[in-house]
PDB file of N, CA and C in Angstrom:
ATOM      1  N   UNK A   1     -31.011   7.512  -6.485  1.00  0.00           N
ATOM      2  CA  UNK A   1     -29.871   6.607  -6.610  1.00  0.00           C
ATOM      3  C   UNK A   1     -28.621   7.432  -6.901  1.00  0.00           C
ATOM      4  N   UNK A   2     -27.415   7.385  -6.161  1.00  0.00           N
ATOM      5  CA  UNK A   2     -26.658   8.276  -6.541  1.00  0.00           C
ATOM      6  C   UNK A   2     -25.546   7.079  -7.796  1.00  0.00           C
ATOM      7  N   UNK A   3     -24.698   8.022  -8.444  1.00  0.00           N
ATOM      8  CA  UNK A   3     -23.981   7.801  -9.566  1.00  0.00           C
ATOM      9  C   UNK A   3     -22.696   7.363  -9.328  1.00  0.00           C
ATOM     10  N   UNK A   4     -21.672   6.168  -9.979  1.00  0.00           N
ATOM     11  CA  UNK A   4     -20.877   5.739  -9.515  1.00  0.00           C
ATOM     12  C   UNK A   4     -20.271   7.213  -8.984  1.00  0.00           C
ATOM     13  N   UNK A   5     -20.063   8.406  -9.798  1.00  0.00           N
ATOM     14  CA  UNK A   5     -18.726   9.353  -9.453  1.00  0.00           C
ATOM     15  C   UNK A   5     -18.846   9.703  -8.027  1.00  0.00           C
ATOM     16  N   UNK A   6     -20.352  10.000  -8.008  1.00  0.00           N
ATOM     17  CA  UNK A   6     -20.736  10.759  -6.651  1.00  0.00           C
ATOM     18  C   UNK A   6     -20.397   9.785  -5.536  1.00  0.00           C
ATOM     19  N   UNK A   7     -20.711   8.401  -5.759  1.00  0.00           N
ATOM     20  CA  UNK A   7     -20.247   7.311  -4.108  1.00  0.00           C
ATOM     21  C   UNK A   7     -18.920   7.379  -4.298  1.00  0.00           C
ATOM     22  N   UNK A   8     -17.958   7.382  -5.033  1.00  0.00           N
ATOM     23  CA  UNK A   8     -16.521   7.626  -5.400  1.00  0.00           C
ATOM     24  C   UNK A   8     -15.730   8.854  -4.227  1.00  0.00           C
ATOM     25  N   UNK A   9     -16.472   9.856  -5.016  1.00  0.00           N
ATOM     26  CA  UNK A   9     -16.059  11.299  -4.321  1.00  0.00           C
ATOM     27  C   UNK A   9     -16.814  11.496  -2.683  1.00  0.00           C
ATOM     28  N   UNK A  10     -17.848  10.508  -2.426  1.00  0.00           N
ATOM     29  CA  UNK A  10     -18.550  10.585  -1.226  1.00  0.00           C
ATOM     30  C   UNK A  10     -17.636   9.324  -0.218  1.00  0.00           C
ATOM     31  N   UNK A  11     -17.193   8.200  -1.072  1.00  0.00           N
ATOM     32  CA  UNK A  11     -16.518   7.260   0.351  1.00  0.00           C
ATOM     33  C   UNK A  11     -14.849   7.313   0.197  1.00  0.00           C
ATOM     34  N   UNK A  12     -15.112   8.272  -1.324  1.00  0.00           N
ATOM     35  CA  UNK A  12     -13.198   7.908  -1.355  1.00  0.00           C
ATOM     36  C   UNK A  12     -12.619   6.821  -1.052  1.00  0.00           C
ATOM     37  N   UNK A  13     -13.279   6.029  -1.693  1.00  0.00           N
ATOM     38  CA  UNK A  13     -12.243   4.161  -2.134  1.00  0.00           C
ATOM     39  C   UNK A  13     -12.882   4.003  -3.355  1.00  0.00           C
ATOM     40  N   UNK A  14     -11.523   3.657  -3.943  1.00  0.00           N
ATOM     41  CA  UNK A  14     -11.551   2.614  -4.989  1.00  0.00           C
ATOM     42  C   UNK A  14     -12.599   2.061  -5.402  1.00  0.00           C
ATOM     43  N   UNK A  15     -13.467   1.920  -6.775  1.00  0.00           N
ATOM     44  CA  UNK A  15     -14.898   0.929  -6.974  1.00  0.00           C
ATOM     45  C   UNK A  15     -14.488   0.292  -8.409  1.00  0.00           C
ATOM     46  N   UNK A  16     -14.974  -1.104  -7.829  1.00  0.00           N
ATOM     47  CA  UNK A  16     -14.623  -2.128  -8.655  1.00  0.00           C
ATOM     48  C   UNK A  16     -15.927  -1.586 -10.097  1.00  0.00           C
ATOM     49  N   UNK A  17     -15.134  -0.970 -11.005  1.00  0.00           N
ATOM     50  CA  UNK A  17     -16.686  -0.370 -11.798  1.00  0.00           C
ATOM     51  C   UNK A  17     -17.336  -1.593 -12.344  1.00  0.00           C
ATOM     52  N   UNK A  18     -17.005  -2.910 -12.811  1.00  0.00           N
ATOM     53  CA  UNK A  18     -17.387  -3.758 -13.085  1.00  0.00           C
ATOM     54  C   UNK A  18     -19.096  -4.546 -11.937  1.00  0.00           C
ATOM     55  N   UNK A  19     -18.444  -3.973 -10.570  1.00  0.00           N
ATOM     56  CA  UNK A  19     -19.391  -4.624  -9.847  1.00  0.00           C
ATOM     57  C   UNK A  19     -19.903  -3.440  -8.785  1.00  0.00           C
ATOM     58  N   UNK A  20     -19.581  -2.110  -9.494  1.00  0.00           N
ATOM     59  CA  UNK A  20     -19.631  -1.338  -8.522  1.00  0.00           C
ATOM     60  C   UNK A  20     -19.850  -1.393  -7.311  1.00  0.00           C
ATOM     61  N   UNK A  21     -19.016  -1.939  -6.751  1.00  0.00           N
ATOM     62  CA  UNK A  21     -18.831  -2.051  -5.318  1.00  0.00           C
ATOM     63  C   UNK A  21     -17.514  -1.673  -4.977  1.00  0.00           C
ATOM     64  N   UNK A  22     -17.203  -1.100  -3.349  1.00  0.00           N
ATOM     65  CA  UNK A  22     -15.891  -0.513  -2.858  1.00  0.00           C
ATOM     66  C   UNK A  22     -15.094  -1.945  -3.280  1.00  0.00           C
ATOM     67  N   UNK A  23     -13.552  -1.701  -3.690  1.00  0.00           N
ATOM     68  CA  UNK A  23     -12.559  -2.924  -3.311  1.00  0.00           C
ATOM     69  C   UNK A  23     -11.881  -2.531  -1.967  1.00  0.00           C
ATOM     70  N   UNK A  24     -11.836  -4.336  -1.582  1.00  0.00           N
ATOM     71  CA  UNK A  24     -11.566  -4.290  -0.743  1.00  0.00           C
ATOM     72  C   UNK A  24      -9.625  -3.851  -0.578  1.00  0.00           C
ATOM     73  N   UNK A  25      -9.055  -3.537   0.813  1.00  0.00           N
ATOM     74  CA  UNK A  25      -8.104  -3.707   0.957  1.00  0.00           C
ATOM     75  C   UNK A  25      -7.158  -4.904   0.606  1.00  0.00           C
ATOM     76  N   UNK A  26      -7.516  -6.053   0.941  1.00  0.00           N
ATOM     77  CA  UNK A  26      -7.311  -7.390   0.354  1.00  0.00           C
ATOM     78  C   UNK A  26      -6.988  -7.095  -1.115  1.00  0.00           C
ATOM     79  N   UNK A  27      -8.087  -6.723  -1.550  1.00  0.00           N
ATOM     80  CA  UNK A  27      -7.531  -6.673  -3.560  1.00  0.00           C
ATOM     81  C   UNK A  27      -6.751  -5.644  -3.727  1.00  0.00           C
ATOM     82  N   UNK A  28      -6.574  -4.628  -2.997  1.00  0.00           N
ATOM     83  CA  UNK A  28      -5.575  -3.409  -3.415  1.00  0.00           C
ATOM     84  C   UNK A  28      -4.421  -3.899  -3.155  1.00  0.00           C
ATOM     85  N   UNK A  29      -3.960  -4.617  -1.955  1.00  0.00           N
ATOM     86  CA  UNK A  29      -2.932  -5.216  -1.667  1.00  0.00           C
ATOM     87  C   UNK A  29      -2.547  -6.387  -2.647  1.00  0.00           C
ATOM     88  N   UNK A  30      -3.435  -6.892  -3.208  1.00  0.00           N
ATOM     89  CA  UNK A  30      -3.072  -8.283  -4.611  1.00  0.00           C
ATOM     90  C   UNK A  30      -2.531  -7.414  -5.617  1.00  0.00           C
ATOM     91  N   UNK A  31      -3.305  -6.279  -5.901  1.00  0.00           N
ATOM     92  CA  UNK A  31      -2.705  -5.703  -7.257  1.00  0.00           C
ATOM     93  C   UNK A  31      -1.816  -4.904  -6.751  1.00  0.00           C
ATOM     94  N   UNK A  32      -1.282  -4.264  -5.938  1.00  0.00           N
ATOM     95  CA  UNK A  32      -0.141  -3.774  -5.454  1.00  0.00           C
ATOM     96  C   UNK A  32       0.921  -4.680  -5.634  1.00  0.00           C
ATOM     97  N   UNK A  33       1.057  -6.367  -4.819  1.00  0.00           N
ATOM     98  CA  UNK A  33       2.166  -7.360  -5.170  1.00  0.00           C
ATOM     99  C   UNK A  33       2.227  -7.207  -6.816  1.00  0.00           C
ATOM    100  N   UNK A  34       1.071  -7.745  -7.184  1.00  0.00           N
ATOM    101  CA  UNK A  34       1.229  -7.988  -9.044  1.00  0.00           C
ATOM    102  C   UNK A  34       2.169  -7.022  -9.499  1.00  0.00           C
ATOM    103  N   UNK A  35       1.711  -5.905  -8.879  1.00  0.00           N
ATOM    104  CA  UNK A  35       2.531  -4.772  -9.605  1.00  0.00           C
ATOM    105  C   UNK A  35       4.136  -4.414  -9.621  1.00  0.00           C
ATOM    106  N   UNK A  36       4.272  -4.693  -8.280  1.00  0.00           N
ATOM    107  CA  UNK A  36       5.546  -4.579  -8.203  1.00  0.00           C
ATOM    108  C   UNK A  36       6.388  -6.092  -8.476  1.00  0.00           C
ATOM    109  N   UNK A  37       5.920  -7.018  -8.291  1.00  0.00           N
ATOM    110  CA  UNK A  37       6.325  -8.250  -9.186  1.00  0.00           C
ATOM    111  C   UNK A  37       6.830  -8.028 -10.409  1.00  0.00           C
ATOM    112  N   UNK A  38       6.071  -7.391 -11.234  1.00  0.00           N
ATOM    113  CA  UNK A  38       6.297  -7.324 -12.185  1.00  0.00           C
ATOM    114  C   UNK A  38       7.258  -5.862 -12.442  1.00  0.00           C
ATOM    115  N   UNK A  39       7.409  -5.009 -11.440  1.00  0.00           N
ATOM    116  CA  UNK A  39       8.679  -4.260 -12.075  1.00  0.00           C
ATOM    117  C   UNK A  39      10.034  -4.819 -11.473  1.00  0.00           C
ATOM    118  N   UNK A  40      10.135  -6.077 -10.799  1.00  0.00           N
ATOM    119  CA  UNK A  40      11.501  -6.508 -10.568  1.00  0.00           C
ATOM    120  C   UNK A  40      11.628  -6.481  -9.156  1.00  0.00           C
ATOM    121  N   UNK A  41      10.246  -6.236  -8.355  1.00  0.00           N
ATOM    122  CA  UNK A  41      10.318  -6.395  -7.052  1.00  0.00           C
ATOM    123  C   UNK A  41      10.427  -7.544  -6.114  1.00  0.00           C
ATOM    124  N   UNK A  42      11.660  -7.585  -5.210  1.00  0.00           N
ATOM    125  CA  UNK A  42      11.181  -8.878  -4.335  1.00  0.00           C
ATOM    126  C   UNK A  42      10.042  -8.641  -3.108  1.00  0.00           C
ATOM    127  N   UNK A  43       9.261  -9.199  -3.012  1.00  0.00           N
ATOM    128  CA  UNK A  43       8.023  -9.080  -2.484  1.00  0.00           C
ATOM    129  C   UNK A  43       7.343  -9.894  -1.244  1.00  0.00           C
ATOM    130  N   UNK A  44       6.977  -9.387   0.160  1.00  0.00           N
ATOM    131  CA  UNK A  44       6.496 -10.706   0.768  1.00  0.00           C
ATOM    132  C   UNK A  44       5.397  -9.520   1.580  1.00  0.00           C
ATOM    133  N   UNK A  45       4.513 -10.807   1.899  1.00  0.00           N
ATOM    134  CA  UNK A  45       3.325 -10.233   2.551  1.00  0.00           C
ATOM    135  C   UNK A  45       3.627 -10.724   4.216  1.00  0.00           C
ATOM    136  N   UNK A  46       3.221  -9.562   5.320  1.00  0.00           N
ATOM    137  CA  UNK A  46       3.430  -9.761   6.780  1.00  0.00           C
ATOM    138  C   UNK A  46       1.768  -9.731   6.884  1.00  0.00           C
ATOM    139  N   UNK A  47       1.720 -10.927   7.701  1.00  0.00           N
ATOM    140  CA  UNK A  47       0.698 -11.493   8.371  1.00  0.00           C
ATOM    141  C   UNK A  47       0.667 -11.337   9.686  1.00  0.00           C
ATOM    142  N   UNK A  48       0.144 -10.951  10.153  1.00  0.00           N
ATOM    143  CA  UNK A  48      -0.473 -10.190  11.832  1.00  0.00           C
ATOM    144  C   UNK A  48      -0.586 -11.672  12.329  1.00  0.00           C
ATOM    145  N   UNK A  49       0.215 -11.862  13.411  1.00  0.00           N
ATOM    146  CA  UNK A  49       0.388 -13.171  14.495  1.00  0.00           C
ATOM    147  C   UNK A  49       0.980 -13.134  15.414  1.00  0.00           C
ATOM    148  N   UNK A  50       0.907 -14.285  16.373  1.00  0.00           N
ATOM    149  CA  UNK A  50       1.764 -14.212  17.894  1.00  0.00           C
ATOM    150  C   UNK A  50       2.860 -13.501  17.602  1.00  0.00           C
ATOM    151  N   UNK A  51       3.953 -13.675  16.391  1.00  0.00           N
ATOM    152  CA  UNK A  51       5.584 -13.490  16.897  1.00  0.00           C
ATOM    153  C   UNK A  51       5.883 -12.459  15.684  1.00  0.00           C
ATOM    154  N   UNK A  52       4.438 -11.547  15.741  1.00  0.00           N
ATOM    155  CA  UNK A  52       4.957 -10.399  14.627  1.00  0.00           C
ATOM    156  C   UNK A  52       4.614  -9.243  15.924  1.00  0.00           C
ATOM    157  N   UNK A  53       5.337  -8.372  14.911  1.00  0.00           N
ATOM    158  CA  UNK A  53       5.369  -6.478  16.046  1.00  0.00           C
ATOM    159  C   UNK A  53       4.367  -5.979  15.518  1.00  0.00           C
ATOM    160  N   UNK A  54       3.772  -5.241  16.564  1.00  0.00           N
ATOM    161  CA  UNK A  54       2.325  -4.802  16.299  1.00  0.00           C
ATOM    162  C   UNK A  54       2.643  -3.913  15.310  1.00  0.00           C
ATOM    163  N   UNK A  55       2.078  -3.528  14.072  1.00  0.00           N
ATOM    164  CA  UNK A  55       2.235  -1.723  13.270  1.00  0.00           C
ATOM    165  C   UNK A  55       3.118  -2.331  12.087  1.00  0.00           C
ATOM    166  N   UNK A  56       3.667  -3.433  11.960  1.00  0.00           N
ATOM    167  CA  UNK A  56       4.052  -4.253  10.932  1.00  0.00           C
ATOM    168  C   UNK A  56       3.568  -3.580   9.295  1.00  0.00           C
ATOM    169  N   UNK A  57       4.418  -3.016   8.700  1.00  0.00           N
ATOM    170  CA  UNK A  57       3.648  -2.723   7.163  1.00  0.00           C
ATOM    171  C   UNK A  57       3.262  -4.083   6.684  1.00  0.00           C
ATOM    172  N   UNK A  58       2.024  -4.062   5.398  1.00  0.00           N
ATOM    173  CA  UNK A  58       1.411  -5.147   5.095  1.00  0.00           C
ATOM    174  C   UNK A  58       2.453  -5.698   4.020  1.00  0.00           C
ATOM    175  N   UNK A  59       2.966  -5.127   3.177  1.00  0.00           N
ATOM    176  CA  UNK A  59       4.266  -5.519   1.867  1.00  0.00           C
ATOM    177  C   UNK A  59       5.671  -4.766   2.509  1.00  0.00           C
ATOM    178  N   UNK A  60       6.655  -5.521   2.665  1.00  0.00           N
ATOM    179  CA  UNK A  60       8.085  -5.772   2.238  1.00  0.00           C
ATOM    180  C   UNK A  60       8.761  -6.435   1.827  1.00  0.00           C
ATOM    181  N   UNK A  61       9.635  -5.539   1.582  1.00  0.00           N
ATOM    182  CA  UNK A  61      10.495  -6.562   0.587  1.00  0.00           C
ATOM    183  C   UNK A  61      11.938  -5.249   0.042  1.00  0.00           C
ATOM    184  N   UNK A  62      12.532  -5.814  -1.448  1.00  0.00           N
ATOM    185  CA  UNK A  62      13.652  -5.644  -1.868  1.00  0.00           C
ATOM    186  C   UNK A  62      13.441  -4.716  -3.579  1.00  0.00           C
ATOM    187  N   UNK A  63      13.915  -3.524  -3.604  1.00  0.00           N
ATOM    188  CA  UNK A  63      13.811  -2.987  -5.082  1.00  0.00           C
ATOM    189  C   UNK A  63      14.803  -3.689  -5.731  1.00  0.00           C
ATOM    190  N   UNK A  64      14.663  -3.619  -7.185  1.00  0.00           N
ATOM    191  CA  UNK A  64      15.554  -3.886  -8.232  1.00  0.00           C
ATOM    192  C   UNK A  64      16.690  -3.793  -8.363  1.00  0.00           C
ATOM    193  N   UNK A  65      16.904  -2.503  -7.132  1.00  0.00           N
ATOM    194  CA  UNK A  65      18.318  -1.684  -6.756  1.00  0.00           C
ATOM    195  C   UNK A  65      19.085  -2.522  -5.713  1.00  0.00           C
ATOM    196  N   UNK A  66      18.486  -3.076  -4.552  1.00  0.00           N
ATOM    197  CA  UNK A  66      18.848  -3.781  -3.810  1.00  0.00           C
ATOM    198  C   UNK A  66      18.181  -2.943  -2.502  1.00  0.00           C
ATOM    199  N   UNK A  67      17.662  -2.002  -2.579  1.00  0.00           N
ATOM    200  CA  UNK A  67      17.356  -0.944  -1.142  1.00  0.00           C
ATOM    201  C   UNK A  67      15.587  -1.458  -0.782  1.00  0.00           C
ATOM    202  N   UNK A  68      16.035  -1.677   0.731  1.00  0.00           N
ATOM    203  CA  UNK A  68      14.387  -2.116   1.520  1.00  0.00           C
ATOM    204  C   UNK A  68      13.195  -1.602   1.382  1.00  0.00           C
ATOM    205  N   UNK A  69      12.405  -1.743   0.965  1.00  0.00           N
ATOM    206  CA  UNK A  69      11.065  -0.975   1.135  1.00  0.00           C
ATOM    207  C   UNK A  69       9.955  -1.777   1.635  1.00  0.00           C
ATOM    208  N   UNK A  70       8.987  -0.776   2.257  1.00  0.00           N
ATOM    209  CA  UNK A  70       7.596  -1.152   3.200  1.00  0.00           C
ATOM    210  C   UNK A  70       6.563  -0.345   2.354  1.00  0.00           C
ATOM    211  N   UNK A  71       5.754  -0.961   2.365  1.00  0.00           N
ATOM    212  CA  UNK A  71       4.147  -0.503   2.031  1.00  0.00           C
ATOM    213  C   UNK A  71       3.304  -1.191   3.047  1.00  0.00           C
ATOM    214  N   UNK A  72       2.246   0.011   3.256  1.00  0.00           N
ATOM    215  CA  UNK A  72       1.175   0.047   4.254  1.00  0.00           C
ATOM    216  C   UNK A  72       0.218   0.503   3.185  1.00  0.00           C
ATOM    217  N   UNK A  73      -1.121  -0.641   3.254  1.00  0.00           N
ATOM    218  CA  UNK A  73      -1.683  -0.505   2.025  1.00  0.00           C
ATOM    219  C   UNK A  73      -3.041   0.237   3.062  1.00  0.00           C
ATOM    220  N   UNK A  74      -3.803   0.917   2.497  1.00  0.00           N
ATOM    221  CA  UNK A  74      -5.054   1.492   2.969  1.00  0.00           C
ATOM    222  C   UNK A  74      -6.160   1.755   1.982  1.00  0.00           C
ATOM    223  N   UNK A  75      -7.215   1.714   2.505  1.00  0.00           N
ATOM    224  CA  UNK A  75      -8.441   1.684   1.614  1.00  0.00           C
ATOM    225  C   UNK A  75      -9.165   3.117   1.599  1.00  0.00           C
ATOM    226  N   UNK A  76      -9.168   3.483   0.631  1.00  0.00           N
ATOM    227  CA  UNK A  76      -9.965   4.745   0.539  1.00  0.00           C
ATOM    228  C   UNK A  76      -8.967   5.650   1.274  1.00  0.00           C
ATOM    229  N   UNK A  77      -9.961   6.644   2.107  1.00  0.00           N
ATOM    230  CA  UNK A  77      -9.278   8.096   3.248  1.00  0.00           C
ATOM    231  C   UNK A  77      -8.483   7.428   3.664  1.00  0.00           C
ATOM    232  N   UNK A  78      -8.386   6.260   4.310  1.00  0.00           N
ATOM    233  CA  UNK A  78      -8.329   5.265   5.558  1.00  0.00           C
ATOM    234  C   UNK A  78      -6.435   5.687   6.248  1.00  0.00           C
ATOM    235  N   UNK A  79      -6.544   5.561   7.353  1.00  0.00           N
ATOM    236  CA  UNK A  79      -5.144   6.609   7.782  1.00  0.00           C
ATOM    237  C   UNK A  79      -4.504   5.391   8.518  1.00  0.00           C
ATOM    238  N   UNK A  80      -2.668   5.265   8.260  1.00  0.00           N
ATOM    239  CA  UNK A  80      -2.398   4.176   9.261  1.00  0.00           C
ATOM    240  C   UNK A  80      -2.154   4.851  10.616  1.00  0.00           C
ATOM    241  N   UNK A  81      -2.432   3.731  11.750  1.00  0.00           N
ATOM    242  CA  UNK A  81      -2.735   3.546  12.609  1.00  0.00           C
ATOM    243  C   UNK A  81      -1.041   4.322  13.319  1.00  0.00           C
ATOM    244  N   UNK A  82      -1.432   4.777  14.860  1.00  0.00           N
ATOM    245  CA  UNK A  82      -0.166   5.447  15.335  1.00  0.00           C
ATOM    246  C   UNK A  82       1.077   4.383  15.517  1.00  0.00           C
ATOM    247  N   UNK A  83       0.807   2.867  16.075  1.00  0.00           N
ATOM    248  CA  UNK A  83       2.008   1.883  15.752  1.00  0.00           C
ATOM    249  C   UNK A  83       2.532   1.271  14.474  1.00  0.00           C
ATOM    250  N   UNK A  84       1.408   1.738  13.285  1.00  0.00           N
ATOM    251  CA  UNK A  84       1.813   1.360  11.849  1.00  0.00           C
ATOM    252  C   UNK A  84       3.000   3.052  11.687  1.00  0.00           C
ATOM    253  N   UNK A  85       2.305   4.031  12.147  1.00  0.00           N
ATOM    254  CA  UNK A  85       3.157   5.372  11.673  1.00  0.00           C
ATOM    255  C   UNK A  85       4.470   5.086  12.254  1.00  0.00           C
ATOM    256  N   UNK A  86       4.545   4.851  13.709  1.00  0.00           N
ATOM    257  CA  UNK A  86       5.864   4.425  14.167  1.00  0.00           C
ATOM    258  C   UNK A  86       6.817   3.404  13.495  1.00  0.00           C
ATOM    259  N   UNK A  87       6.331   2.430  13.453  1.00  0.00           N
ATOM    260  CA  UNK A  87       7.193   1.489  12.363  1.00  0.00           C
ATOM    261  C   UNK A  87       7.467   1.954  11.121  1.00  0.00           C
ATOM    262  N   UNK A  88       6.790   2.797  10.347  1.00  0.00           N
ATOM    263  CA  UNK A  88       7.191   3.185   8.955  1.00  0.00           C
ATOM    264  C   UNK A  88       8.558   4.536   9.230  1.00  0.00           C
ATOM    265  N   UNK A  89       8.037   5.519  10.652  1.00  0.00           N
ATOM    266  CA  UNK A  89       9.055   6.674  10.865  1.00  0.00           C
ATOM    267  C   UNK A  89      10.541   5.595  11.170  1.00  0.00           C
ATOM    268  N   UNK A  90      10.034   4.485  11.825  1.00  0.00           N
ATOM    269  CA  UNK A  90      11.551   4.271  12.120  1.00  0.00           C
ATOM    270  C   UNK A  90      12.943   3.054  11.038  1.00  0.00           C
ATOM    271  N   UNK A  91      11.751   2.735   9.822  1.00  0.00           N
ATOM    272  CA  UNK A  91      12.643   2.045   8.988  1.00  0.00           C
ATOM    273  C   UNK A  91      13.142   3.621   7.881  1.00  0.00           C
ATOM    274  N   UNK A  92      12.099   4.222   7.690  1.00  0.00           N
ATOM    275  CA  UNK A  92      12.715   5.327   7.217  1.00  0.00           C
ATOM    276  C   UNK A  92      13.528   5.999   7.602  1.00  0.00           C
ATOM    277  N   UNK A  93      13.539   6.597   9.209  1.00  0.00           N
ATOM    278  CA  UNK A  93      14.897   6.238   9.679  1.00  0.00           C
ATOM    279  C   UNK A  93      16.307   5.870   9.404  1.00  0.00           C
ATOM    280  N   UNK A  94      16.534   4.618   8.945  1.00  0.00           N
ATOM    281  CA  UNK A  94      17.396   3.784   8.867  1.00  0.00           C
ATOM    282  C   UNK A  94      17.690   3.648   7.365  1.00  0.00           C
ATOM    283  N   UNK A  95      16.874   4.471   6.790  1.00  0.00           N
ATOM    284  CA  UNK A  95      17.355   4.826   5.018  1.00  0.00           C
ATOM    285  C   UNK A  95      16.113   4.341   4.538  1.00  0.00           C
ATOM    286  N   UNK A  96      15.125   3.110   4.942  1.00  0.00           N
ATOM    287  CA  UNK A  96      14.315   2.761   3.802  1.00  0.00           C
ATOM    288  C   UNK A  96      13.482   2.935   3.494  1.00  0.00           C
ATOM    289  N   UNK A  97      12.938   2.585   2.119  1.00  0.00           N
ATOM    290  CA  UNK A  97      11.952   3.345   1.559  1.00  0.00           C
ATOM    291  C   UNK A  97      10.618   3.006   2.326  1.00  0.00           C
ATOM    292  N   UNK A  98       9.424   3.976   2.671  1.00  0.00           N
ATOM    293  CA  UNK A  98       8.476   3.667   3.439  1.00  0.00           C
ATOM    294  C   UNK A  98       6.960   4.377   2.169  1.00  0.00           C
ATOM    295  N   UNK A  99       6.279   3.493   2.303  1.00  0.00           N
ATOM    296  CA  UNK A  99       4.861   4.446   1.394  1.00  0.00           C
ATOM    297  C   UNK A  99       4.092   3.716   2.205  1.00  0.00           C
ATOM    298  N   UNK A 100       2.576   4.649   2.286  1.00  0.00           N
ATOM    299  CA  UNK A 100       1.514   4.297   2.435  1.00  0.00           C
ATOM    300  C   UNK A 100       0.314   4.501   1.102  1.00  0.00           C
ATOM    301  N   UNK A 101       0.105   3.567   1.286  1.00  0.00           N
ATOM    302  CA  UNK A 101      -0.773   3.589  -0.781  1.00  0.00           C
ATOM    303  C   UNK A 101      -2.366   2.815  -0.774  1.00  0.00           C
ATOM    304  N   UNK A 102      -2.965   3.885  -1.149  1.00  0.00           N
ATOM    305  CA  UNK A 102      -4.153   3.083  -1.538  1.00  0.00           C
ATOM    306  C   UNK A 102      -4.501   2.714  -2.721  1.00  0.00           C
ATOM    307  N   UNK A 103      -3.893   2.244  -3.521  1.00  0.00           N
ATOM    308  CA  UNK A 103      -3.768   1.840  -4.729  1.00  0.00           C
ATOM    309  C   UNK A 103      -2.572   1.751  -5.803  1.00  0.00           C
ATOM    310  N   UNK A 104      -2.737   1.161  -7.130  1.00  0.00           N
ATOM    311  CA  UNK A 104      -1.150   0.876  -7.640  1.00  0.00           C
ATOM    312  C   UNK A 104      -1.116   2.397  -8.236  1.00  0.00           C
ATOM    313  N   UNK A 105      -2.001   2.465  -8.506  1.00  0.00           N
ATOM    314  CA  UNK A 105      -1.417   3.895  -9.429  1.00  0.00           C
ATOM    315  C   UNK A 105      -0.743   5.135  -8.229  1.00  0.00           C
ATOM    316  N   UNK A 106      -1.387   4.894  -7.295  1.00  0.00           N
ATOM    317  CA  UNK A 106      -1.039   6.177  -5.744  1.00  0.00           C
ATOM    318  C   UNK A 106       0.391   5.396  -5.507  1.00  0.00           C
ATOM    319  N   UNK A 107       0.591   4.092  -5.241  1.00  0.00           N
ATOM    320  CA  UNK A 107       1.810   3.732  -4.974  1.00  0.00           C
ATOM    321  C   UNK A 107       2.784   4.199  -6.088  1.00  0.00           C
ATOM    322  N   UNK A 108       2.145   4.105  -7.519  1.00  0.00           N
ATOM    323  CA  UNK A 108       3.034   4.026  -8.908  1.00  0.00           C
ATOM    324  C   UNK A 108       3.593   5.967  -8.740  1.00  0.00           C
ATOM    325  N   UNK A 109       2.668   6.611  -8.452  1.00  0.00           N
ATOM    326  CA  UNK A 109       3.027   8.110  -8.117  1.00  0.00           C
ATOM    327  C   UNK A 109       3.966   8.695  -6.900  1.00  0.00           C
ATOM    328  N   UNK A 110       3.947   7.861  -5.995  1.00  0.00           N
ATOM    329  CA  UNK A 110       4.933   7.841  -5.102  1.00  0.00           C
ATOM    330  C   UNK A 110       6.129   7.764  -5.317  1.00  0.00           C
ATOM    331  N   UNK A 111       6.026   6.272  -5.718  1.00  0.00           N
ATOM    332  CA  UNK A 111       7.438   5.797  -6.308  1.00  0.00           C
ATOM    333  C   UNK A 111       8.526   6.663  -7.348  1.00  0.00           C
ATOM    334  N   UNK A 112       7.651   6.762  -8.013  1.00  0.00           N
ATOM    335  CA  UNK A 112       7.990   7.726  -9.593  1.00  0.00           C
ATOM    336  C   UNK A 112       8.799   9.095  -8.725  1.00  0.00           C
ATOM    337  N   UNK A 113       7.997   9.797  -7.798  1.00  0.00           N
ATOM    338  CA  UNK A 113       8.091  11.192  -7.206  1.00  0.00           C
ATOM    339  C   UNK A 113       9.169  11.133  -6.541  1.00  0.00           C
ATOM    340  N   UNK A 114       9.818   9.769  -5.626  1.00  0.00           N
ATOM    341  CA  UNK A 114      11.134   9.648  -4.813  1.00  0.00           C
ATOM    342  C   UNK A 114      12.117   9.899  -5.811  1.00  0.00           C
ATOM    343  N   UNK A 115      11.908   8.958  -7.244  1.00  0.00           N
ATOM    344  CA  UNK A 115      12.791   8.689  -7.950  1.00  0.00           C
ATOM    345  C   UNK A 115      14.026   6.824  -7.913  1.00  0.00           C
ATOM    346  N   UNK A 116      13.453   6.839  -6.934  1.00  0.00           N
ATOM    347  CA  UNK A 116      14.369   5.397  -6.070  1.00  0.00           C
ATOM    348  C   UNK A 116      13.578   3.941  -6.662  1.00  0.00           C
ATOM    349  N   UNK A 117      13.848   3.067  -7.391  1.00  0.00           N
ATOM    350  CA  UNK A 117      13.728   2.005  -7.953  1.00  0.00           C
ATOM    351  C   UNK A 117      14.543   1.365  -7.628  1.00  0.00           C
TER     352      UNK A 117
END
């Protein structure tokens, strides 16, 4: 039977230690909103449909500051996709803030590292 650390360091995602099981993307993305909710973020979730652009980040929205930001949430290794990379190169582009995060604390280290709130 291997040990939570070892499936940790072997699938590289996130484990709910309570139920040791991987979390899903779905919950990284809930506690990602929570999180930034709560530092003063305006926040909306893009839902994949007819009259959205393919590569769409999963969270945007508005910092505290007033400046745009995108998050592309990923699970574990998990890499975004070449029309998610394009959409993030080209709002960054245009000044705004872009992360890809698999979790709050990886997003919380990002953030911190730009300096931009």
């Amino acid at each position: 039977m291997w040990g939570l650390d070892e499936i940790k360091r072997m699938n590289k995602v996130s484990i709910d230690k309570k139920k040791k099981k991987p979390i899903l993307e779905k919950e990284i993305q809930k506690r990602i909103l929570a999180w930034l909710r709560k530092i003063g973020f305006s926040v909306d979730v893009i839902s994949s449909g007819l009259y959205n652009r393919s590569g769409i980040a999963d969270i945007v929205g508005c910092t505290n500051t007033g400046k745009f930001f995108a998050v592309e949430v990923k699970r574990g290794a998990n890499k975004p996709s070449k029309l998610q990379v394009k959409w993030l190169e080209e709002k960054k582009a245009l000044g705004c803030l872009v992360y890809v995060a698999n979790s709050v604390d990886n997003l919380k280290e990002k953030i911190d590292k730009t300096g931009k709130r």
